[in-house]
Protein backbone atom coordinates (compact mmCIF):
# COMPACT_ATOMS: atom_id res chain seq x y z
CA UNK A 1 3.49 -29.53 -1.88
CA UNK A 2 4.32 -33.08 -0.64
CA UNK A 3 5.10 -34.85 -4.23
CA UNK A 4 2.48 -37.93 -4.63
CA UNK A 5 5.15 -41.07 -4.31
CA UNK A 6 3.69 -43.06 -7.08
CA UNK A 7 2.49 -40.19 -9.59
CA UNK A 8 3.50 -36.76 -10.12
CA UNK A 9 -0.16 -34.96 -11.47
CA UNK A 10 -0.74 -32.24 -13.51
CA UNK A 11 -1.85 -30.80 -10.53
CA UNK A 12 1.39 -30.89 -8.79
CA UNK A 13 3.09 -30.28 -11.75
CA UNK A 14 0.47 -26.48 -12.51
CA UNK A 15 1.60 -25.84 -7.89
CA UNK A 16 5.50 -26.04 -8.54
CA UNK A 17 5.16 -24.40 -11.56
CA UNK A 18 3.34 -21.51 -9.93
CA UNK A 19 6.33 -20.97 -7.62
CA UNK A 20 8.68 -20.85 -10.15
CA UNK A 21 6.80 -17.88 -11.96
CA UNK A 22 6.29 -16.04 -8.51
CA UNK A 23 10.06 -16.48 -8.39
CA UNK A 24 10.28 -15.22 -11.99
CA UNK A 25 8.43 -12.81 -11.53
CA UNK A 26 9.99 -11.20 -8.63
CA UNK A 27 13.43 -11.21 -10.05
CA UNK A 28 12.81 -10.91 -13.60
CA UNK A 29 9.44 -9.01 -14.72
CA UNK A 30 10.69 -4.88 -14.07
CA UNK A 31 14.20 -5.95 -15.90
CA UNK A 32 13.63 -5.15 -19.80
CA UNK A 33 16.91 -7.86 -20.66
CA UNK A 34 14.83 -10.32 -18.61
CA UNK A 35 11.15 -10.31 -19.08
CA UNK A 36 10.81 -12.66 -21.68
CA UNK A 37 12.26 -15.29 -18.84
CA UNK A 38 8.83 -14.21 -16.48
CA UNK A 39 6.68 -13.84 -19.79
CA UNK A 40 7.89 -17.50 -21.11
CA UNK A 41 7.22 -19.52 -17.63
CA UNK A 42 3.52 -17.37 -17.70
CA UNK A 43 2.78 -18.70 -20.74
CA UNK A 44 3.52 -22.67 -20.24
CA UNK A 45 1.63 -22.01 -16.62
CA UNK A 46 -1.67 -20.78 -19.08
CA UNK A 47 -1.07 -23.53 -21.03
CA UNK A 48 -0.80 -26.20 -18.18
CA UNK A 49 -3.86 -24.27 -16.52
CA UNK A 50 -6.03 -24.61 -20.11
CA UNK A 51 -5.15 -28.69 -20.21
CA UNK A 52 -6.56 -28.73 -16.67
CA UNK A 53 -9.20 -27.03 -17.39
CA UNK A 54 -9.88 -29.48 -20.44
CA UNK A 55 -9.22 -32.42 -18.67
CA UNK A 56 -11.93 -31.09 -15.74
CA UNK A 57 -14.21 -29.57 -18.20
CA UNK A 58 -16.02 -27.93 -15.18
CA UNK A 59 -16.64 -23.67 -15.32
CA UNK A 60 -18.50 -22.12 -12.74
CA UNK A 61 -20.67 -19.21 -14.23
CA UNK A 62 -20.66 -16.38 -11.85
CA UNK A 63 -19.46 -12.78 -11.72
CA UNK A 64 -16.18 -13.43 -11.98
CA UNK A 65 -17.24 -14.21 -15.59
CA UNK A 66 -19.20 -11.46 -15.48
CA UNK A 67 -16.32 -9.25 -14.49
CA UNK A 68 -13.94 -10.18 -16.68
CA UNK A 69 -16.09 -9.68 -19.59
CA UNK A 70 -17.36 -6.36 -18.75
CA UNK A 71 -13.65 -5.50 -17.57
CA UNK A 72 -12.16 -6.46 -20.82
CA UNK A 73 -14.62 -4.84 -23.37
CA UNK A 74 -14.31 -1.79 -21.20
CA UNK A 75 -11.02 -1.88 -21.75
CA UNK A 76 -10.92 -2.60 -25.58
CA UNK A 77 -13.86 -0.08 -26.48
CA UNK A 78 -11.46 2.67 -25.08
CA UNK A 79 -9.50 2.00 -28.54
CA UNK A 80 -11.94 3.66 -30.65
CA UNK A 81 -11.92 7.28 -28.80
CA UNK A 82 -8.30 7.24 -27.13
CA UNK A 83 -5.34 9.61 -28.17
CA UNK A 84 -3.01 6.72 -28.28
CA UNK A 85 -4.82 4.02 -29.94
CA UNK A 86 -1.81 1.91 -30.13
CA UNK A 87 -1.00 2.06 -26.53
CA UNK A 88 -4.91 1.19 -25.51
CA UNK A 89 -4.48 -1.95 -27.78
CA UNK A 90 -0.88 -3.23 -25.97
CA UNK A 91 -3.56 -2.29 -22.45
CA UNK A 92 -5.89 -4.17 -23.50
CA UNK A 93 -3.81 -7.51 -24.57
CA UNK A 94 -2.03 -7.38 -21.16
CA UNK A 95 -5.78 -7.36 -19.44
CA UNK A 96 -6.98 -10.34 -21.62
CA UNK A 97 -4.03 -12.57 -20.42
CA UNK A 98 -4.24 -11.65 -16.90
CA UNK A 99 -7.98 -12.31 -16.99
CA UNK A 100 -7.05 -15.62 -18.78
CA UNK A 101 -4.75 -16.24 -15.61
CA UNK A 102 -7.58 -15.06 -13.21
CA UNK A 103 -10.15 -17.49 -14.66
CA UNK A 104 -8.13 -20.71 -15.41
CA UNK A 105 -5.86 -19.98 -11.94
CA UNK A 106 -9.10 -19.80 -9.70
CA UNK A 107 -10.45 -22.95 -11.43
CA UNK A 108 -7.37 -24.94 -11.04
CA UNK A 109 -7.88 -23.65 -7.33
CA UNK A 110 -11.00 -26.06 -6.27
CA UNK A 111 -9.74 -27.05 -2.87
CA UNK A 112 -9.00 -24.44 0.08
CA UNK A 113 -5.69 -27.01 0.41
CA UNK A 114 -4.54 -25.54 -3.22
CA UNK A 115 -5.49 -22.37 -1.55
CA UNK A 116 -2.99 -22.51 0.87
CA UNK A 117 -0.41 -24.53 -0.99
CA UNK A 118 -1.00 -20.96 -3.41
CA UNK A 119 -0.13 -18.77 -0.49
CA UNK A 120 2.87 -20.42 0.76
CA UNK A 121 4.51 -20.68 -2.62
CA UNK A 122 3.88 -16.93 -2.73
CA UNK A 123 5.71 -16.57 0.86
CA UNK A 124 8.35 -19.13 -0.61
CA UNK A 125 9.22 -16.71 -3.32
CA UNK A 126 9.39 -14.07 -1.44
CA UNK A 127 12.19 -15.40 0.70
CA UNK A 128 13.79 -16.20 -2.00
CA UNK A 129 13.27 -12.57 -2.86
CA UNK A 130 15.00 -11.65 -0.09
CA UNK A 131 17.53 -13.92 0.04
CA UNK A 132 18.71 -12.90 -3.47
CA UNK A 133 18.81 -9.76 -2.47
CA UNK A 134 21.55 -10.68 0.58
CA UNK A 135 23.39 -11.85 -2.40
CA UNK A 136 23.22 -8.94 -4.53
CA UNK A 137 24.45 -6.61 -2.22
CA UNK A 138 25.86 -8.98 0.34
CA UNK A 139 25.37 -9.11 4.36
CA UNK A 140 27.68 -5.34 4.29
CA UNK A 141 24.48 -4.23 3.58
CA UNK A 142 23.70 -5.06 7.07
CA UNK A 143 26.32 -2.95 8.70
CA UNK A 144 26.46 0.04 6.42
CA UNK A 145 23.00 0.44 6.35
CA UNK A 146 20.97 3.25 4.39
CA UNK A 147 21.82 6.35 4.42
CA UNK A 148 20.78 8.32 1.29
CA UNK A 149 20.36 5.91 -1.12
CA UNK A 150 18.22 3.09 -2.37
CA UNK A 151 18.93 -0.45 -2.96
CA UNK A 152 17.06 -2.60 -5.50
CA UNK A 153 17.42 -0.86 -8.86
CA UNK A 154 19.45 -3.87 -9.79
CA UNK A 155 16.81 -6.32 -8.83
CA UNK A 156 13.78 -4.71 -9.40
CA UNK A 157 11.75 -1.17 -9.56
CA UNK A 158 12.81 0.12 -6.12
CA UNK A 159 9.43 0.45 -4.79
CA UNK A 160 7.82 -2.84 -6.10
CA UNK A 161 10.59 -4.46 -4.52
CA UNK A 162 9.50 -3.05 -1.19
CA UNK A 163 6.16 -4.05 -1.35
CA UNK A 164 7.22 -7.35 -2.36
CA UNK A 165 9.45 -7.73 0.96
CA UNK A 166 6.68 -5.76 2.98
CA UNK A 167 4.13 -8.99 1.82
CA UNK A 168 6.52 -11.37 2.57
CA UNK A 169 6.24 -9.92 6.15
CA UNK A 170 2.54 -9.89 6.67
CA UNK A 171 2.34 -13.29 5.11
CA UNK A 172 5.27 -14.58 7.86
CA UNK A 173 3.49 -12.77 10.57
CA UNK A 174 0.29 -14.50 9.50
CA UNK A 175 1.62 -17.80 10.26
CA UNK A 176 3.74 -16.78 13.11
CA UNK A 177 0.35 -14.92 15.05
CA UNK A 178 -2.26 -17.10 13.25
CA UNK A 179 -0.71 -20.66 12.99
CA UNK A 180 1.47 -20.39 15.52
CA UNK A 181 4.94 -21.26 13.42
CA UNK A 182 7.55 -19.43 16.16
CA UNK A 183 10.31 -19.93 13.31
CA UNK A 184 8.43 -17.33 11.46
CA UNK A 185 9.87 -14.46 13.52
CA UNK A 186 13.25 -14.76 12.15
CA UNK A 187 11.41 -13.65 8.48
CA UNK A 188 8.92 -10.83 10.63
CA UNK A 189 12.00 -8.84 11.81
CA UNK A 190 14.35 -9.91 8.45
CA UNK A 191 11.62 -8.59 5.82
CA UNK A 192 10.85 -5.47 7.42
CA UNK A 193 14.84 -4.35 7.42
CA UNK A 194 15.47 -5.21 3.87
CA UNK A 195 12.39 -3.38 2.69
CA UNK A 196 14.06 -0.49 4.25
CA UNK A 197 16.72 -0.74 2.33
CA UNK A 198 14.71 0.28 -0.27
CA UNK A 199 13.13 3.53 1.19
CA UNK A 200 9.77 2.38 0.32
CA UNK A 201 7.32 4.51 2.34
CA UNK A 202 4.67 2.30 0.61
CA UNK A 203 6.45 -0.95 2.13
CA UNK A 204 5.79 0.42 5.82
CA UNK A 205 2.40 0.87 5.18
CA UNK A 206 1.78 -2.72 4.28
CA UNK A 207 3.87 -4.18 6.60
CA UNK A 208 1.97 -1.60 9.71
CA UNK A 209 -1.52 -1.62 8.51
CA UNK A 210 -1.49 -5.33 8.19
CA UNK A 211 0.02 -6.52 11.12
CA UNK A 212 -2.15 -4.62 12.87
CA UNK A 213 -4.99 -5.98 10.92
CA UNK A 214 -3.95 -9.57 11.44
CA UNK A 215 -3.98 -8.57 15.06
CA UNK A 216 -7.35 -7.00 15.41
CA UNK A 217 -8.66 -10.28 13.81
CA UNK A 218 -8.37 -11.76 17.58
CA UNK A 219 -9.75 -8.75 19.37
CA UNK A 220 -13.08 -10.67 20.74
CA UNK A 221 -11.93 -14.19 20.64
CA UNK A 222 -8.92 -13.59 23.27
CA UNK A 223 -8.00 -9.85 24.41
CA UNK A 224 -5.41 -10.85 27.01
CA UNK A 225 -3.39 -12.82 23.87
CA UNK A 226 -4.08 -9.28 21.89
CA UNK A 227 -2.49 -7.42 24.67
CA UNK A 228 0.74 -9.47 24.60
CA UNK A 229 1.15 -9.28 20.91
CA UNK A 230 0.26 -5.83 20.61
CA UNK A 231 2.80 -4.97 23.32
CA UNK A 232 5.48 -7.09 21.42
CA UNK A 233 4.76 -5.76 18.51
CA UNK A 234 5.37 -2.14 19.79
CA UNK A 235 8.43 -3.08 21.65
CA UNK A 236 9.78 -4.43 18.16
CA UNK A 237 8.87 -1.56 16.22
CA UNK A 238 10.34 0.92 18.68
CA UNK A 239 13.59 -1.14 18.51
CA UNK A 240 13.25 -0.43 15.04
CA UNK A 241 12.64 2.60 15.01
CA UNK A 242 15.89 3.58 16.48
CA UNK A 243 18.06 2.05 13.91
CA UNK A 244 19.76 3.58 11.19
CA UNK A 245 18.11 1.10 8.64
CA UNK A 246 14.73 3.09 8.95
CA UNK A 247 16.32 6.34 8.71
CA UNK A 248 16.00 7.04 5.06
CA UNK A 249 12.38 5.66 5.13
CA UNK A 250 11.07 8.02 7.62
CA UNK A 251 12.99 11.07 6.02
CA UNK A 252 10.89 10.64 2.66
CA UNK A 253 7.56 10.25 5.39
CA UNK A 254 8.55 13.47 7.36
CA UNK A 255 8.18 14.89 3.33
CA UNK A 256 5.04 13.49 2.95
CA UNK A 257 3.38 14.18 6.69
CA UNK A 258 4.32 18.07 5.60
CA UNK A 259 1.16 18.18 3.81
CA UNK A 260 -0.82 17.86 6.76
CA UNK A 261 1.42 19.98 9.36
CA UNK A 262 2.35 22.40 6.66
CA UNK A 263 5.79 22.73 8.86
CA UNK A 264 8.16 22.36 5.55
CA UNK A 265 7.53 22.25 1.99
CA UNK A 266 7.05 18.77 0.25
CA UNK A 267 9.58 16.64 -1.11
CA UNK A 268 9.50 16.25 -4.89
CA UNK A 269 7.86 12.91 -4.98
CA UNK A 270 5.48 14.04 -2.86
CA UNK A 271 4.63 17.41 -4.59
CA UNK A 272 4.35 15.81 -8.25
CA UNK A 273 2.37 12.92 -7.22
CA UNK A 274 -0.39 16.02 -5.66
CA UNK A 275 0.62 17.79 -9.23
CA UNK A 276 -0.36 14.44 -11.04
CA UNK A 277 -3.17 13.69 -8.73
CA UNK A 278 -4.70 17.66 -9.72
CA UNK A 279 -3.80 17.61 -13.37
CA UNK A 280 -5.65 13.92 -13.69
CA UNK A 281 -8.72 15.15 -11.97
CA UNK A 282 -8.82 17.67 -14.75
CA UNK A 283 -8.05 15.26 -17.54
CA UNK A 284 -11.38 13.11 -15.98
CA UNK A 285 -13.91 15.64 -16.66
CA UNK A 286 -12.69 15.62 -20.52
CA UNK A 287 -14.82 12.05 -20.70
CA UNK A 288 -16.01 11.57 -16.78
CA UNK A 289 -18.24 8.60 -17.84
CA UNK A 290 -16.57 6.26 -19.89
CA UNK A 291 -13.06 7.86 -20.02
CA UNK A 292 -10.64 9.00 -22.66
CA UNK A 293 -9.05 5.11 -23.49
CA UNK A 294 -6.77 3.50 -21.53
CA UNK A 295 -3.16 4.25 -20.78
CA UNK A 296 -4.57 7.86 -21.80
CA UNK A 297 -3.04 9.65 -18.88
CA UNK A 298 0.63 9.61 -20.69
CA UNK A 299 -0.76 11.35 -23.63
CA UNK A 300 -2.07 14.45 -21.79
CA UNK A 301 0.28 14.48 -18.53
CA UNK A 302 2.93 14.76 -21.97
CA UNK A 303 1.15 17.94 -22.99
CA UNK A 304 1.15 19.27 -20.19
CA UNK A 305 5.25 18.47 -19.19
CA UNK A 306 6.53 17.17 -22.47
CA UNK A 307 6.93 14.05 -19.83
CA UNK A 308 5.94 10.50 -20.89
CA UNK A 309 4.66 8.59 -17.76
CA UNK A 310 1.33 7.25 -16.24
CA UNK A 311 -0.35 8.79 -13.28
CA UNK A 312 0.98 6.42 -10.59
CA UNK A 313 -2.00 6.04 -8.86
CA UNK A 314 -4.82 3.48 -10.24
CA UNK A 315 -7.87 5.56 -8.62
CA UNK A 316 -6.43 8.25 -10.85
CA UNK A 317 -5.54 6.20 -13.46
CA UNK A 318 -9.12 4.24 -14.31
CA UNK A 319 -11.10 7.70 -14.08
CA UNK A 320 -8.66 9.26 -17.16
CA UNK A 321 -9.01 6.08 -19.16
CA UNK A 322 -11.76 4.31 -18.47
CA UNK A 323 -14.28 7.05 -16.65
CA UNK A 324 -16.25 6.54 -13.91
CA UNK A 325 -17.83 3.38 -15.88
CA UNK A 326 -13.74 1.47 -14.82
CA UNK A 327 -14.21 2.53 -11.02
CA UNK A 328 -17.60 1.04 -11.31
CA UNK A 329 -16.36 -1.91 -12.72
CA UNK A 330 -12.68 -2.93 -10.86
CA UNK A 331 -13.55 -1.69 -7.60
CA UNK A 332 -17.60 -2.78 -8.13
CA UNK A 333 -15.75 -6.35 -8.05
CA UNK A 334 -13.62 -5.54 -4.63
CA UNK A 335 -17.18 -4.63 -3.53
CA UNK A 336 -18.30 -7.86 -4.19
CA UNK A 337 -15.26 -9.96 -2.75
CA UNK A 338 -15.09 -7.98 0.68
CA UNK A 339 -19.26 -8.51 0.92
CA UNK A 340 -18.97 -12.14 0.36
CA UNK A 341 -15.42 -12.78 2.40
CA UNK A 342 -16.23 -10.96 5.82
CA UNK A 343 -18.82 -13.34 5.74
CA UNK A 344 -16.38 -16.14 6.12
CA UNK A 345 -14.61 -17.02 9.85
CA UNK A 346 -11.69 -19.29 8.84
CA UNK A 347 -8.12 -18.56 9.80
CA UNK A 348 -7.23 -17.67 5.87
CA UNK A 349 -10.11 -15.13 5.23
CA UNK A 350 -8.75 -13.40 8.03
CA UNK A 351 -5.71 -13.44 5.82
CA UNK A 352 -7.13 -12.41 2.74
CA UNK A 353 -9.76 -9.95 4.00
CA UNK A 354 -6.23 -8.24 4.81
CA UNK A 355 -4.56 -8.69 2.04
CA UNK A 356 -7.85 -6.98 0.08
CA UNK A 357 -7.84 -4.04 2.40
CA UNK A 358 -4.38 -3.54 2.03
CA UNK A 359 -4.78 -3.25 -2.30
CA UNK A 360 -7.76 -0.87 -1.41
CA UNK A 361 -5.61 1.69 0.31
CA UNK A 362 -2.20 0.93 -1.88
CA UNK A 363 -3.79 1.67 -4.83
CA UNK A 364 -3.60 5.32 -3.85
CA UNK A 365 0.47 4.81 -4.71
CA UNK A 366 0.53 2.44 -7.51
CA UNK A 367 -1.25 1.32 -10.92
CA UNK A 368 -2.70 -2.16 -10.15
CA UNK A 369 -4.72 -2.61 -13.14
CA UNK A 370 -2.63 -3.86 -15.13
CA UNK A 371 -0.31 -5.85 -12.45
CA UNK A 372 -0.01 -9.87 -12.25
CA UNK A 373 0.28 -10.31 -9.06
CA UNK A 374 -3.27 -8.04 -8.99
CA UNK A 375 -5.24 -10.98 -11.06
CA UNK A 376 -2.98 -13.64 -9.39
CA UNK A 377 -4.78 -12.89 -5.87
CA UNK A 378 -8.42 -12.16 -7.24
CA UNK A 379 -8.05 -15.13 -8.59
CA UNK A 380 -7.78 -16.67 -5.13
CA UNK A 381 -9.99 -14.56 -3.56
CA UNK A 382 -12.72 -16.04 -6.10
CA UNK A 383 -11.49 -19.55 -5.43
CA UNK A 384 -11.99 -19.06 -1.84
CA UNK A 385 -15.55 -18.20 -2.35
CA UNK A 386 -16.65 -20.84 -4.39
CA UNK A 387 -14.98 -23.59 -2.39
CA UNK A 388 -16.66 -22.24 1.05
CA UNK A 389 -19.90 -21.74 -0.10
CA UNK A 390 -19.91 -25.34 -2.05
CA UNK A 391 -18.36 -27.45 0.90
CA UNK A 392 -21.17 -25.69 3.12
């Protein structure tokens, strides 16, 4: 990120830029009044990435080519059998510029020092995340605390505000327990509390399930260092746990553990996400191998409530539009990056072996498919790859 004294690059120029879309997109993407502010610095970043890529004139030809093409005709064949042809074609154009990103992006990405220069402008932005929301709602928030509402509607959607805070902790605790950066703790204990605010139950997975990931990365190299962290990190949780900030997140778990203890009926999110989960099962087995067209699930979930809305859940979501040819397909390619990255032992795959996992199991709450910041990190995850196995 250090600015060359004598020349500012392209290069440079395609890094800073980068952070100013994360930032873009964090405040401005879920706003309708503001997208075309994310959508504008998206498009000059693909345009900076294609005059790289012409000035390199280098392509690797591997299957993330191979996945992007499948992916996208996948995608665009659903327009000849779907219910809402339109709607599969807007789909489809929103895949072929993320995959754009995905390609150029992990090109532009040929040294594991862009690599990290990539991750930290994606920490960057989420402080500044978080530090716009302290001005939003101002540091009262602090000492009022949650008790039945949520904060964030202003800034974001609630919950992808959450997760955005919840990665901003995993990627602080990654340099605090990984790199060893002690000033890091200040943003491990201040991300968790403002994703609270929220009343993300999402954001508490992320932020549990990969801290202790990042943790068990350690478990043979030094247990007694593992015992001290693990007992920190327990302490600070239970501190947690006791104030009022985490009150209205664990209310809307206590909802969603009822499933399983069948002590108290479900809350509403929870029962119509089970409702949308059942009813999308049964919309699958109207086309179970190649699907009914993408973005599909709104026209029959609208039958069935006179509701318009997507599943919510990308597992859920790919088998209605795109059959069981789409789960082949997007998670085939997870397949592929978690075989070839747990064969890597360097500080950042421990990172982004997490980070993986973590999309694996949130993908159960959320439609990644068509998300940025999904193609964004694939992106590096491919980069990663290639640069490891060509510098060995």
């Amino acid at each position: 990120m250090i600015l060359n004294k004598n020349k500012y690059t392209l290069s440079q120029f395609i890094m800073h830029l980068f952070f100013i879309y994360m930032i873009t997109f964090h405040l401005f993407s879920y706003r309708s009044e503001t997208t075309i502010v994310s959508n504008s610095v998206m498009l000059l970043l693909l345009m900076s990435l294609f005059l790289y890529f012409l000035r390199h004139r280098q392509f690797i030809l591997s299957w993330r080519l191979f996945f992007v093409l499948s992916w996208n005709l996948l995608v665009i064949a659903g327009y000849f059998w779907s219910p809402l042809q339109t709607s599969t074609l807007i789909k489809w154009f929103t895949v072929f510029k993320l995959s754009l990103v995905l390609l150029l992006f992990s090109h532009y990405l040929d040294t594991n020092k862009k690599i990290e220069q990539a991750l930290r402008c994606m920490l960057y932005s989420y402080i500044v995340l978080a530090a716009y929301m302290v001005y939003v709602y101002g540091f009262s928030i602090f000492s009022t605390g949650v008790i039945d509402t949520r904060y964030g509607s202003e800034i974001s959607q609630i919950n992808v505000l959450g997760m955005s805070l919840a990665y901003g902790a995993v990627l602080s605790f990654y340099y605090f327990y990984i790199h060893k950066k002690k000033y890091m703790l200040f943003l491990v204990i201040a991300f968790p509390v403002l994703s609270s605010f929220t009343g993300s139950r999402k954001a508490i997975i992320i932020i549990v399930l990969g801290v202790i990931g990042l943790l068990l990365q350690d478990v043979k190299r030094d247990k007694k260092k593992l015992i001290i962290y693990i007992s920190i990190v327990i302490l600070i949780a239970a501190i947690f746990s006791s104030l009022s900030y985490f009150d209205l997140v664990f209310s809307r778990f206590e909802g969603l553990l009822s499933i399983v203890t069948g002590e108290s009926s479900l809350d509403y999110s929870s029962a119509k996400r089970l409702d949308m989960i059942k009813k999308g099962m049964e919309f699958f087995w109207e086309s179970p191998i190649i699907g009914n067209g993408f973005d599909s699930y709104r026209f029959y979930w609208s039958a069935y409530t006179q509701k318009d809305t997507y599943s919510h859940i990308n597992y859920v979501e790919l088998l209605v539009s795109g059959g069981i040819l789409a789960i082949i397909i997007f998670y085939g390619n997870y397949i592929y990056l978690i075989f070839k990255m747990q064969k890597k032992k360097s500080e950042i795959s421990k990172l982004l072996m997490i980070l993986l996992m973590l999309t694996l199991i949130i993908d159960i709450f959320v439609v990644s498919y068509v998300s940025k910041n999904t193609y964004i990190m694939i992106a590096i995850y491919y980069a990663y790859i290639y640069n490891y196995e060509i510098k060995k």
